[in-house]
C-alpha atoms as a PDB file:
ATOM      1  CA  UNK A   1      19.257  52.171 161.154  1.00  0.00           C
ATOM      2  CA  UNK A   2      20.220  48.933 161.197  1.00  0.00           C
ATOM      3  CA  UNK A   3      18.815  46.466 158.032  1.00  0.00           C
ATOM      4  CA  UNK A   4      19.463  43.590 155.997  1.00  0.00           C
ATOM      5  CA  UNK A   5      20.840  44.109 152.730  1.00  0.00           C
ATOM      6  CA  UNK A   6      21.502  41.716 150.096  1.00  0.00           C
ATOM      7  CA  UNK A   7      25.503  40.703 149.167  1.00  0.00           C
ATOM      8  CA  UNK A   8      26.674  38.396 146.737  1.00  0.00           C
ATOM      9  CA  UNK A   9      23.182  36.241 147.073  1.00  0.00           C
ATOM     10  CA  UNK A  10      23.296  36.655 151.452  1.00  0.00           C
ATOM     11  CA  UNK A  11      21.846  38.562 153.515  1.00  0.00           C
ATOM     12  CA  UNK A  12      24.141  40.918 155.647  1.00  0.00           C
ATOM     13  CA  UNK A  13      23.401  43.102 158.618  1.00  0.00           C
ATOM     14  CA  UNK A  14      24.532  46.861 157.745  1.00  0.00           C
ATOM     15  CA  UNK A  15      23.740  50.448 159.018  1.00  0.00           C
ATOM     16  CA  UNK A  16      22.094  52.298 156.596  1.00  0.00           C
ATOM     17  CA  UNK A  17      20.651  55.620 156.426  1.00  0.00           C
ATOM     18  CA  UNK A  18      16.501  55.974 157.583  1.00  0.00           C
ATOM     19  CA  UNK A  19      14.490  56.127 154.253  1.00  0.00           C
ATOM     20  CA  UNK A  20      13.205  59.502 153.521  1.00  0.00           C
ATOM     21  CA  UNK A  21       9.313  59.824 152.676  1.00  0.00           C
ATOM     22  CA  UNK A  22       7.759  60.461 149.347  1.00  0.00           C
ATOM     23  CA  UNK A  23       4.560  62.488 149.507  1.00  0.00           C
ATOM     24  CA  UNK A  24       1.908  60.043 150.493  1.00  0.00           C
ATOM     25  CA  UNK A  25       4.224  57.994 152.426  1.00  0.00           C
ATOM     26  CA  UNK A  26       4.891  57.528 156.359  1.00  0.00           C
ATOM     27  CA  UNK A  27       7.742  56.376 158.144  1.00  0.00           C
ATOM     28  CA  UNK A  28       7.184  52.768 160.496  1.00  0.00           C
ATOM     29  CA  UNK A  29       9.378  52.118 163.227  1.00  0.00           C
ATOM     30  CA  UNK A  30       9.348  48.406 162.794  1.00  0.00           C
ATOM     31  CA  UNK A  31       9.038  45.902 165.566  1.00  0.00           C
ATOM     32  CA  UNK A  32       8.670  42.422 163.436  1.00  0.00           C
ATOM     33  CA  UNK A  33       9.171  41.478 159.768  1.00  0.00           C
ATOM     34  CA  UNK A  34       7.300  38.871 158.323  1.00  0.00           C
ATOM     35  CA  UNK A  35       9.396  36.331 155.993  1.00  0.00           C
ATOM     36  CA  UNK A  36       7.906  35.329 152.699  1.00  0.00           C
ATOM     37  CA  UNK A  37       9.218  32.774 150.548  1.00  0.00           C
ATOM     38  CA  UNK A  38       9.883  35.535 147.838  1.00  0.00           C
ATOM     39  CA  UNK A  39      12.336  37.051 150.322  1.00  0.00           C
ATOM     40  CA  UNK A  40      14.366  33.343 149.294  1.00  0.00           C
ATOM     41  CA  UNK A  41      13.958  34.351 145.880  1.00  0.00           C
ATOM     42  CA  UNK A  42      14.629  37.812 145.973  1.00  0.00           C
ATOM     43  CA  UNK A  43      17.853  36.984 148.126  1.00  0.00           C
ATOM     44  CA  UNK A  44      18.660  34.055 145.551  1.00  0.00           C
ATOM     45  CA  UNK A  45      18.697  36.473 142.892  1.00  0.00           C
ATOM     46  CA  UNK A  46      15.259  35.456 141.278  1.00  0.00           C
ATOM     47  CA  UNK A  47      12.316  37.979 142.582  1.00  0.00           C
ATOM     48  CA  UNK A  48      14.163  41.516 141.681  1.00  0.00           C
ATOM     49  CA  UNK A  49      11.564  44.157 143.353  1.00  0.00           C
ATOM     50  CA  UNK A  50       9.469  46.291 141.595  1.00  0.00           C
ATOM     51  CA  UNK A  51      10.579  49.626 139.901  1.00  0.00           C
ATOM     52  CA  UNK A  52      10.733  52.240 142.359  1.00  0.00           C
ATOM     53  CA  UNK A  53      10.940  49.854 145.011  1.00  0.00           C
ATOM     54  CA  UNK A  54      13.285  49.247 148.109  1.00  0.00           C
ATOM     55  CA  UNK A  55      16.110  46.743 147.096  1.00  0.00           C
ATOM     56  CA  UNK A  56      15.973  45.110 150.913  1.00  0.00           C
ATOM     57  CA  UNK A  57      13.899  42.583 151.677  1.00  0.00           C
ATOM     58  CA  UNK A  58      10.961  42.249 153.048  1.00  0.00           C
ATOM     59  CA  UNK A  59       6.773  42.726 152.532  1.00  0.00           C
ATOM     60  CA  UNK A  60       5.409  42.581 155.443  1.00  0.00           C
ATOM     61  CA  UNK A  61       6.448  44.597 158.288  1.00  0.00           C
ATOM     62  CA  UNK A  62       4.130  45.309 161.969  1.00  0.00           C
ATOM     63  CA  UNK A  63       5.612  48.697 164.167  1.00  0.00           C
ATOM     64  CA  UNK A  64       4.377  51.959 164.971  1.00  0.00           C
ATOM     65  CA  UNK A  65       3.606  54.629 162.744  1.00  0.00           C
ATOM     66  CA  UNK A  66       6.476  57.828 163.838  1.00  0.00           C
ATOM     67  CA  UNK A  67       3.509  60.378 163.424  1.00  0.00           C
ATOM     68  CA  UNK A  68       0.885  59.139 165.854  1.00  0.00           C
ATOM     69  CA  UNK A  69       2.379  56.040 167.527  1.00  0.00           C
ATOM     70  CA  UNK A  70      -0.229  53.841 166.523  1.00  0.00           C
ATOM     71  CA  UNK A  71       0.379  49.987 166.375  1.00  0.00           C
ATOM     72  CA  UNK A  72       0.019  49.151 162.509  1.00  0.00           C
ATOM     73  CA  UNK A  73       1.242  46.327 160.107  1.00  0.00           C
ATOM     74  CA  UNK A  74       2.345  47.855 156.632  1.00  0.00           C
ATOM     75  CA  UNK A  75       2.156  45.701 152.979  1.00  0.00           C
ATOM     76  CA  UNK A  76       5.637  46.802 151.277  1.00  0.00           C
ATOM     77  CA  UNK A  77       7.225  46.060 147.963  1.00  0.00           C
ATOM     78  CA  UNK A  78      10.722  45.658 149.604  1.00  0.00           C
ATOM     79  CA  UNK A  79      12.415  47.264 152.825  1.00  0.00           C
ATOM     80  CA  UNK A  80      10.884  45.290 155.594  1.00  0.00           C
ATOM     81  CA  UNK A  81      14.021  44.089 156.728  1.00  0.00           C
ATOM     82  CA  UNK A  82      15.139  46.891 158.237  1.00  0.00           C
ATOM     83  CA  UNK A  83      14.366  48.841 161.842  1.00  0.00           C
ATOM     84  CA  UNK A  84      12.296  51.776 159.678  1.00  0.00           C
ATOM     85  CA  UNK A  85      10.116  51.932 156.789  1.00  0.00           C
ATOM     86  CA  UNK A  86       8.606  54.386 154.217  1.00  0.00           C
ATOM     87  CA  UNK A  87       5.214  53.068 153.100  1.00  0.00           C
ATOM     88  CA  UNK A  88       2.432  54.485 151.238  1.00  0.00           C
ATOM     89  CA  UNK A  89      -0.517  55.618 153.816  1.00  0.00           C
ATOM     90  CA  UNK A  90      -3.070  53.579 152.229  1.00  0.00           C
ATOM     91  CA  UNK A  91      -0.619  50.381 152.746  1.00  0.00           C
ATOM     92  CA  UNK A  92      -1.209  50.695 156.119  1.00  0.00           C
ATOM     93  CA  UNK A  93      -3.701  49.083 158.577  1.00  0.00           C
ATOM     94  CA  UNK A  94      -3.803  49.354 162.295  1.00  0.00           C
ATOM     95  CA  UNK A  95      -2.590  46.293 163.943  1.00  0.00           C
ATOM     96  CA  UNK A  96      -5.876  43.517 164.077  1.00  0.00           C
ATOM     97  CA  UNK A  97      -6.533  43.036 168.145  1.00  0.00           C
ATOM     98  CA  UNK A  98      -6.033  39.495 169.609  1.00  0.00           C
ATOM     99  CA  UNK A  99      -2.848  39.085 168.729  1.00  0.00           C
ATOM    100  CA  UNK A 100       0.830  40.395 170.139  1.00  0.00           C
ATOM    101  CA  UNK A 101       2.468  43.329 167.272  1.00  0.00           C
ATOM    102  CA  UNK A 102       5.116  41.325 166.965  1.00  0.00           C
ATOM    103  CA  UNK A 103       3.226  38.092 165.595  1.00  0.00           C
ATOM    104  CA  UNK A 104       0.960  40.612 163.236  1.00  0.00           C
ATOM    105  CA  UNK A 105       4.174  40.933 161.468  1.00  0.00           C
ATOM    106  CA  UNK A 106       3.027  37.489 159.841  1.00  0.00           C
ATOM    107  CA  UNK A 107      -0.002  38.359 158.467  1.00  0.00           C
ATOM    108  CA  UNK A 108      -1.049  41.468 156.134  1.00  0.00           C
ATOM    109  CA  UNK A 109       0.912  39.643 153.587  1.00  0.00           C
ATOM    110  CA  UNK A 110      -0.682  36.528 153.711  1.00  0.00           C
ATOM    111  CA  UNK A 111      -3.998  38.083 154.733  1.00  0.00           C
ATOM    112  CA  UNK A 112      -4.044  40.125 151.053  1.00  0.00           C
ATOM    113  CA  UNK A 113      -2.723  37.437 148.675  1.00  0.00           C
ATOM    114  CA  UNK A 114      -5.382  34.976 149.908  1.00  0.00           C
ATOM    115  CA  UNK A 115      -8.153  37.814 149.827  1.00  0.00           C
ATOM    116  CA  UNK A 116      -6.914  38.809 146.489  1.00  0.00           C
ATOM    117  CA  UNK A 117      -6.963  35.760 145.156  1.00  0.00           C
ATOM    118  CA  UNK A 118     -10.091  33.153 146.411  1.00  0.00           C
ATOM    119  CA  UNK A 119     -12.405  36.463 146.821  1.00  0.00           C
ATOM    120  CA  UNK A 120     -11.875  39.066 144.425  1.00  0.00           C
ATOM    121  CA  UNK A 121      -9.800  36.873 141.264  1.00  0.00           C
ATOM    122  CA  UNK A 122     -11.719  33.589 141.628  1.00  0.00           C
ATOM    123  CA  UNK A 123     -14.895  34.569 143.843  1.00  0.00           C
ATOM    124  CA  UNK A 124     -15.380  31.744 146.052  1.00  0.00           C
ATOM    125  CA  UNK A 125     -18.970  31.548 146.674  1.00  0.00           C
ATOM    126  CA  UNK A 126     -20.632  29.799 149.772  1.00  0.00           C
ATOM    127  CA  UNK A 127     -20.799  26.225 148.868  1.00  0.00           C
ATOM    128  CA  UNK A 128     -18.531  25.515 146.430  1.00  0.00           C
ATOM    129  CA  UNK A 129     -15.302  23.070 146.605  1.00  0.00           C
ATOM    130  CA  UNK A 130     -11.974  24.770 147.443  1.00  0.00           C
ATOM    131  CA  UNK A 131      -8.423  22.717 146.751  1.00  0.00           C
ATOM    132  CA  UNK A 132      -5.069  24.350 148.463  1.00  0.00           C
ATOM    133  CA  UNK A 133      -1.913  23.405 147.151  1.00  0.00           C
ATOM    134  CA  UNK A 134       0.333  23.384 150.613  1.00  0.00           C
ATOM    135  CA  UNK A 135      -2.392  23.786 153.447  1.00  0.00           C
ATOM    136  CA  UNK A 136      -0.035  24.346 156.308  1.00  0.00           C
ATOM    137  CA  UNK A 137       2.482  27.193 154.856  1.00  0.00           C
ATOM    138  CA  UNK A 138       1.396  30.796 155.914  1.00  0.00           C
ATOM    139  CA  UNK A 139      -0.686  30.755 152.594  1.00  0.00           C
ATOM    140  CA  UNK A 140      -2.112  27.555 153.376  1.00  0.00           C
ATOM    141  CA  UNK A 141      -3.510  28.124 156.633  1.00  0.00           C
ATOM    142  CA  UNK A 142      -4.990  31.421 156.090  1.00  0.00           C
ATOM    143  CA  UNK A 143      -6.489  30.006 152.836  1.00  0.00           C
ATOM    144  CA  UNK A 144      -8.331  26.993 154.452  1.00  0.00           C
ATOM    145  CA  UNK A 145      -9.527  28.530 157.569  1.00  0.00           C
ATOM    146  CA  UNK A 146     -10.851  31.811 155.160  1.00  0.00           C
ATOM    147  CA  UNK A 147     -12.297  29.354 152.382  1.00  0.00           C
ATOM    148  CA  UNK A 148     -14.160  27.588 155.428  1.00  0.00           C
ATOM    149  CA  UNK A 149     -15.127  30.790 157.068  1.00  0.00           C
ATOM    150  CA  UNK A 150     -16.881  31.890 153.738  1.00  0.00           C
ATOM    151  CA  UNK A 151     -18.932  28.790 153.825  1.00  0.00           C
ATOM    152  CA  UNK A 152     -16.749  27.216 150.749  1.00  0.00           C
ATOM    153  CA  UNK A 153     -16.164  23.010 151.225  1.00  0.00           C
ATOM    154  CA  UNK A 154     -11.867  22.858 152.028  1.00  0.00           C
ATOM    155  CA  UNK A 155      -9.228  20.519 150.079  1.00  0.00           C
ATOM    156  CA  UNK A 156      -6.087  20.896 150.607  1.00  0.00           C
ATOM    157  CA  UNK A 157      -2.518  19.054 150.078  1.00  0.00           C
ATOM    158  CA  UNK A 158       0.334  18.499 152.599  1.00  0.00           C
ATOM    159  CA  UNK A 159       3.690  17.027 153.566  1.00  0.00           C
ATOM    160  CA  UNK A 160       3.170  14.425 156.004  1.00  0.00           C
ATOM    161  CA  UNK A 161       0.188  12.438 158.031  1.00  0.00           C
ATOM    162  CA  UNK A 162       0.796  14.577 161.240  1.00  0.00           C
ATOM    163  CA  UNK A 163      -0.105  17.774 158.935  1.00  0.00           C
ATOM    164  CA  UNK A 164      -3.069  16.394 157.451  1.00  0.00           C
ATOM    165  CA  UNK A 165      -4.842  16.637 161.255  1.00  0.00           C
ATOM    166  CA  UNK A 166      -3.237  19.778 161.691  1.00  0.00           C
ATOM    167  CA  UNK A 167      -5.408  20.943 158.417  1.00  0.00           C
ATOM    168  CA  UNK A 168      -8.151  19.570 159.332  1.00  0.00           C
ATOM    169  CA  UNK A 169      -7.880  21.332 162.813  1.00  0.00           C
ATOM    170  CA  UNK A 170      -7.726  24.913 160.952  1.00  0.00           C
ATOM    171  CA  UNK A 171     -10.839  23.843 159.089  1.00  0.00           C
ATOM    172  CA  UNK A 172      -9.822  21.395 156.098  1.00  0.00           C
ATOM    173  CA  UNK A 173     -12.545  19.168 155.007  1.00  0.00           C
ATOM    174  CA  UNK A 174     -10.382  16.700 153.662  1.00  0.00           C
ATOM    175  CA  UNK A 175      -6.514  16.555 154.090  1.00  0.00           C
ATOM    176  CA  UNK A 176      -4.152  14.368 151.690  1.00  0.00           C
ATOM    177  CA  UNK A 177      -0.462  13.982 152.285  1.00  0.00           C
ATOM    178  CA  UNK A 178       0.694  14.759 148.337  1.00  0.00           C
ATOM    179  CA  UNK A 179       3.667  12.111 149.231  1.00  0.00           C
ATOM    180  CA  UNK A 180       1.733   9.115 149.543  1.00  0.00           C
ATOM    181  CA  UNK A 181      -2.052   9.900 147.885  1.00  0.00           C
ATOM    182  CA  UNK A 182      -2.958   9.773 144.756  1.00  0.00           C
ATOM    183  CA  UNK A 183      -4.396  13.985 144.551  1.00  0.00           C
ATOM    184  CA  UNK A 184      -6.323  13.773 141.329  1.00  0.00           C
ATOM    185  CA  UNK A 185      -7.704  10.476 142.305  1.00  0.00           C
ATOM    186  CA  UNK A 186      -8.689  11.339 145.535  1.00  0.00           C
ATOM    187  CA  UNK A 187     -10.362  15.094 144.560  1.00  0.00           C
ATOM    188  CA  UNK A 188     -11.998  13.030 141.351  1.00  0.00           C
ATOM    189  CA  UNK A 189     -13.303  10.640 144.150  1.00  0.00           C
ATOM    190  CA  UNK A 190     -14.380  13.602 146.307  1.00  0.00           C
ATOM    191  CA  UNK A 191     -16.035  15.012 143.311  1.00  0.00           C
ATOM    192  CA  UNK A 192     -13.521  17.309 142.278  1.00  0.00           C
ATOM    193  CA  UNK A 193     -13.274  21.191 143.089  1.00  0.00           C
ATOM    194  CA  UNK A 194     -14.815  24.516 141.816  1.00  0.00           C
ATOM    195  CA  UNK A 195     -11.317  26.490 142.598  1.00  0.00           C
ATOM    196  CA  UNK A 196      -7.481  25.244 143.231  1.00  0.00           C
ATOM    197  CA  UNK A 197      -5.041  27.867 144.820  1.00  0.00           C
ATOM    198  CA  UNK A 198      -1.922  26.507 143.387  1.00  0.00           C
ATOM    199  CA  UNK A 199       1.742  27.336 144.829  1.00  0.00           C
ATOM    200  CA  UNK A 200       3.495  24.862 142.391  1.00  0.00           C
ATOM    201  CA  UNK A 201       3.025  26.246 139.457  1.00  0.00           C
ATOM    202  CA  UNK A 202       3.363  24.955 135.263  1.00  0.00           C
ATOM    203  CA  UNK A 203       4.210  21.053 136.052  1.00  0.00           C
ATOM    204  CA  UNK A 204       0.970  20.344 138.040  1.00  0.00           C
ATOM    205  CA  UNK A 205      -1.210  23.065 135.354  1.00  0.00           C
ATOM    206  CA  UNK A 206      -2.559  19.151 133.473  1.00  0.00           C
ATOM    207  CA  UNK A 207      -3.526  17.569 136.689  1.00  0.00           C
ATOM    208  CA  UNK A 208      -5.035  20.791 138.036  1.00  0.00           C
ATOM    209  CA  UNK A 209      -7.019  21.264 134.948  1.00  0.00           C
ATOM    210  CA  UNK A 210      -7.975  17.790 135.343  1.00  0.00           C
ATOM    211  CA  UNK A 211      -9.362  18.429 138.658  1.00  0.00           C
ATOM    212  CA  UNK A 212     -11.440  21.162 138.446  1.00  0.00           C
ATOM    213  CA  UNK A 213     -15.767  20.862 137.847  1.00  0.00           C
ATOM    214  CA  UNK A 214     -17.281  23.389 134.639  1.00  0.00           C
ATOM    215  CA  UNK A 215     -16.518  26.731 135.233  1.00  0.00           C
ATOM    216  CA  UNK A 216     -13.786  25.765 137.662  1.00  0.00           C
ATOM    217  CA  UNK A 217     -11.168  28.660 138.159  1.00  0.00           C
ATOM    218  CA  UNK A 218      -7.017  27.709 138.654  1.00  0.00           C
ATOM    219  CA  UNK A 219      -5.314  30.496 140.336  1.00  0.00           C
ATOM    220  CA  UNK A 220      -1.620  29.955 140.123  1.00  0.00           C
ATOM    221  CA  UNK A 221       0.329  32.259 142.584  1.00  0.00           C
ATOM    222  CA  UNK A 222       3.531  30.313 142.924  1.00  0.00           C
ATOM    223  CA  UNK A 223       6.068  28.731 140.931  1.00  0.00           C
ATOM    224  CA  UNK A 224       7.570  26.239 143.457  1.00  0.00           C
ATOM    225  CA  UNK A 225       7.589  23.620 140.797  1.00  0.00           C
ATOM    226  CA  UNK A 226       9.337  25.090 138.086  1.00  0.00           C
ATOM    227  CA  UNK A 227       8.000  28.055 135.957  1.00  0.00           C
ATOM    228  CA  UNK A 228       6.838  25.761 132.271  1.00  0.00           C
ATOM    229  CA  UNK A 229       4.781  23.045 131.723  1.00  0.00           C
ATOM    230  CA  UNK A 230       1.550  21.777 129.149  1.00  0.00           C
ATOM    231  CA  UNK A 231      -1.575  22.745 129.075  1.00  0.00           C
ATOM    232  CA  UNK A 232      -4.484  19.993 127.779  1.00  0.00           C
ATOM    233  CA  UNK A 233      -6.190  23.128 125.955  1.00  0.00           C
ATOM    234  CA  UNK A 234      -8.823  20.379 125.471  1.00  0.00           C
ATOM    235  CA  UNK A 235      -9.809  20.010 128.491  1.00  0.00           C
ATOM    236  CA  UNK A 236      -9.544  23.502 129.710  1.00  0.00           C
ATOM    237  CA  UNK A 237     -11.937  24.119 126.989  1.00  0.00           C
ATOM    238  CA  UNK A 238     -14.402  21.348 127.932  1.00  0.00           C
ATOM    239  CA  UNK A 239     -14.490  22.851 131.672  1.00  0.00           C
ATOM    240  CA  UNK A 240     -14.949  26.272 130.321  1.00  0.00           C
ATOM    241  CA  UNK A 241     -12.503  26.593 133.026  1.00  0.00           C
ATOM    242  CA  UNK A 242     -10.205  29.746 133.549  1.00  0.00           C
ATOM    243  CA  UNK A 243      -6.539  29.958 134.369  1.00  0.00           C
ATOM    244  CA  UNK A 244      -5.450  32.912 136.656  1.00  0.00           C
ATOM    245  CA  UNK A 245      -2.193  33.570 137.532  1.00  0.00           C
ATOM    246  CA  UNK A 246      -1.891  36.728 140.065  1.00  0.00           C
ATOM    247  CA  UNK A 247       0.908  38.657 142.451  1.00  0.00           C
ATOM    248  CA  UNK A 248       0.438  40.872 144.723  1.00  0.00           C
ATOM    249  CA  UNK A 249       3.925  42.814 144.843  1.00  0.00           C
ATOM    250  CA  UNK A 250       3.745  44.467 141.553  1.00  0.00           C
ATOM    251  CA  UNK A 251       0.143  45.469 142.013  1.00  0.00           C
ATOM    252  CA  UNK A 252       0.127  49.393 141.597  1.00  0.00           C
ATOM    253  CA  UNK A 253      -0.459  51.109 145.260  1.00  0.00           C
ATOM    254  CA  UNK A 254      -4.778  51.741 144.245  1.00  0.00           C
ATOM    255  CA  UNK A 255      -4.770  48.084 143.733  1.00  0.00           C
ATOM    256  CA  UNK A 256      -3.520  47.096 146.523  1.00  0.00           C
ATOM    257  CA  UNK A 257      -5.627  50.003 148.728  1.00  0.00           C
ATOM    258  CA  UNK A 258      -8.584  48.065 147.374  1.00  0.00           C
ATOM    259  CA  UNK A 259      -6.995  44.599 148.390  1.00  0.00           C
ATOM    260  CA  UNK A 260      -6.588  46.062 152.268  1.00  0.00           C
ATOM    261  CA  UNK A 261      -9.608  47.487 152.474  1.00  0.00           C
ATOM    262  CA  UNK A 262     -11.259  44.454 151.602  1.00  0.00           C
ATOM    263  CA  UNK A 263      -8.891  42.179 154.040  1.00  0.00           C
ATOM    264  CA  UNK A 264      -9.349  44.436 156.533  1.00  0.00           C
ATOM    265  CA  UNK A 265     -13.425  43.939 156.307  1.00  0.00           C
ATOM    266  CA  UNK A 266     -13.665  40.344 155.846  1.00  0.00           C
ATOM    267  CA  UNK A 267     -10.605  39.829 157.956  1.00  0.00           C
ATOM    268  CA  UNK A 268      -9.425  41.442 160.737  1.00  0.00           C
ATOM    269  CA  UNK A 269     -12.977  40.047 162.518  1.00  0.00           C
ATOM    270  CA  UNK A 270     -12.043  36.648 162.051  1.00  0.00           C
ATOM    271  CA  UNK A 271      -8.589  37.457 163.930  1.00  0.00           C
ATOM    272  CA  UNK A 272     -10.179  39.434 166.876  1.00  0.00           C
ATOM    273  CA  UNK A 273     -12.114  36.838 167.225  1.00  0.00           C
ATOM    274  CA  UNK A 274     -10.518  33.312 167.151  1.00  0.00           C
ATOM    275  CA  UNK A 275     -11.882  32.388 163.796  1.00  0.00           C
ATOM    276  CA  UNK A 276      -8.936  32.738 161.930  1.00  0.00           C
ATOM    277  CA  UNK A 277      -5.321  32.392 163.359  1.00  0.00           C
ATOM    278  CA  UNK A 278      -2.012  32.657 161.361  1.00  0.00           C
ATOM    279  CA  UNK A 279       0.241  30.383 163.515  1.00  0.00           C
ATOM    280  CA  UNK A 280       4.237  31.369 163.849  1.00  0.00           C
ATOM    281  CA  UNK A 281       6.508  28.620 163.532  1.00  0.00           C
ATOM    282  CA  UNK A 282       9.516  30.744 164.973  1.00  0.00           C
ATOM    283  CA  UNK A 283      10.589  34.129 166.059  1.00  0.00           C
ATOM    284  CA  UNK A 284      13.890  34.842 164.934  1.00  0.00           C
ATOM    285  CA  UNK A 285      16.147  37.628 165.960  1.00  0.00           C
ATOM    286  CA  UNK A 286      17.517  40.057 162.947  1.00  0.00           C
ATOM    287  CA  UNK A 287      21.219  38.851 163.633  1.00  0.00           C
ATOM    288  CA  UNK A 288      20.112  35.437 162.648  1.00  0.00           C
ATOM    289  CA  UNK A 289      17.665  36.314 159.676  1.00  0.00           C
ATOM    290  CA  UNK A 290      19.949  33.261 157.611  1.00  0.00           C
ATOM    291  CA  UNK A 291      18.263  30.692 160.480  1.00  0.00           C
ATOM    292  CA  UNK A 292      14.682  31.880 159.287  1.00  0.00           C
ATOM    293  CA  UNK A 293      15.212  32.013 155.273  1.00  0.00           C
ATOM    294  CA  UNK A 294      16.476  28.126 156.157  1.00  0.00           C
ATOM    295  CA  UNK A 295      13.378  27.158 158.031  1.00  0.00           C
ATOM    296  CA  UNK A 296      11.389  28.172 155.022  1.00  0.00           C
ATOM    297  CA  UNK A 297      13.645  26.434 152.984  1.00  0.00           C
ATOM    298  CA  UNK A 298      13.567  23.541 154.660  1.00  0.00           C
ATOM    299  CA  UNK A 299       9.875  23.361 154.486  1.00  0.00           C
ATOM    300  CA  UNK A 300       7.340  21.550 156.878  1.00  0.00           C
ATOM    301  CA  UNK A 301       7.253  24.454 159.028  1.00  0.00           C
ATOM    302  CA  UNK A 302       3.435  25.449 160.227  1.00  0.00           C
ATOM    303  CA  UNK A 303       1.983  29.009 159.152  1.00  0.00           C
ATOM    304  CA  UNK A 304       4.942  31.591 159.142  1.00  0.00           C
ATOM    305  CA  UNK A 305       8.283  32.619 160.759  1.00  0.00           C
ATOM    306  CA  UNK A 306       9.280  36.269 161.972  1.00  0.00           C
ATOM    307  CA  UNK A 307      12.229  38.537 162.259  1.00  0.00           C
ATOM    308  CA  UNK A 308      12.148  40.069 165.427  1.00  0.00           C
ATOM    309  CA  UNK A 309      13.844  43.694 164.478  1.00  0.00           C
ATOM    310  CA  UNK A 310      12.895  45.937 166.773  1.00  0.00           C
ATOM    311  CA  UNK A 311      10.872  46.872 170.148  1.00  0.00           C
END
């Protein structure tokens, strides 16, 4: 099969043998990929995978299952860059309808970490005030249109004007561009927030803190702004605020089981139909997987990009 491995901090396109099956496990003949920003870090040398785990690339995969020929998306811990896959059963979901198999490679992924992490770690309730950190990133946009489908008031933070009415289009309340606002005067102003989904990580953990109402929960998933940073105990104290910080590729395989079935519930409706969307930036044949890793790097890119792998 052909796959992307990773050589001296690239990615290179190689023939490799198919991945044999554990018990549990089926094999995915893979038609998309999704592409993550850990695959940047993983490739960069930063995000090693899990124990066990496939050293390629790649979390998210959509294809059809070898045994029954089903159209499915699969939630990996590594080898989605690659034409086949061996993936635990209960990683597996059938493909949500009202949308192509090849775009579904850009959601399970995205799907799970927000489900994982405004309804089961910080259990947004109807009501209360949401803040996302990056509202147009495939995080982003699944996180807004989900926090406004559960009835939750939506903040979130972007990179330019044009992208604040693009986040208010997928359901944002109130859109700031970070560059040029002042965020903690603006959510203070707006009353501040009941939960922040952060992507940045220790250097914005103060100002977060700062934002957030009593018994405000901070759920850090993402380290984009460096990995340290202070803490005004204080304050977090005064809040009787809580500080989460989650993944979702080291989760054991029950965990995540529980994650899917959940996303698959609240979700997959929402997809068939029209509430939520995960927009794709870019398709982006496996001979050119350095083109897509760039447009993630670059930033400003809406929802997520896709390897197209196979047929």
């Amino acid at each position: 099969m052909r796959a992307l491995a990773i050589t001296d901090r690239r990615l290179t396109l190689t023939d490799l043998p198919e991945p044999t099956p554990t018990p549990g496990e089926i094999l995915v003949d893979v038609v998309a990929a999704g592409v993550n920003r850990a695959d940047l870090s993983q490739v960069a040398g930063h995000y090693p995978p899990p124990p066990g785990a496939s050293e390629l690339p790649g979390l998210e995969v959509s294809g059809r299952r070898r045994d029954t020929g089903e159209e499915v998306v699969a939630l990996l811990a590594g080898g989605g860059y690659a034409e086949v896959v061996a993936v635990p059963e209960g990683q597996v979901l059938p493909a949500p309808e009202g949308v192509s198999l090849a775009d579904a490679a850009a959601i399970i992924e995205v799907a799970a970490t927000v489900v994982s992490n405004l309804v089961v770690e910080a259990q947004l309730a109807r009501g209360e005030t949401v803040l996302v950190i990056g509202g147009t990133g495939g995080i982003g946009t699944v996180a807004i249109q989900l926090a406004h489908a559960l009835g939750a008031r939506v903040l979130t933070t972007v990179g330019s004007d044009q992208a604040t009415a693009t986040a208010r289009d997928l359901g944002a309340d109130l859109a700031l561009n970070r560059h040029t606002a002042d965020v903690p005067a603006a959510v203070a102003e707006a009353g501040g927030v009941d939960v922040i989904l952060d992507v940045v990580g220790g250097p914005a953990l103060n100002d977060n803190v700062a934002m957030l109402r009593e018994n405000g929960r901070l759920v850090i998933i993402g380290t984009l702004g460096g990995v340290t940073g202070e803490l005004d105990v204080s304050a977090l104290m005064a809040r009787r605020a809580r500080v989460i910080g989650t993944t979702l590729r080291s989760r054991a395989p029950a965990d995540k089981q529980r994650i899917l079935a959940l996303t698959r519930e609240l979700v997959w409706p929402w997809i068939a139909d029209g509430t939520i969307r995960v927009p794709v930036q870019a398709h982006v044949p496996i001979e050119r997987a350095a083109e897509a890793h760039e447009i993630l790097r670059q930033g400003g890119h809406l929802g997520k990009v896709v390897l197209d792998i196979g047929c």
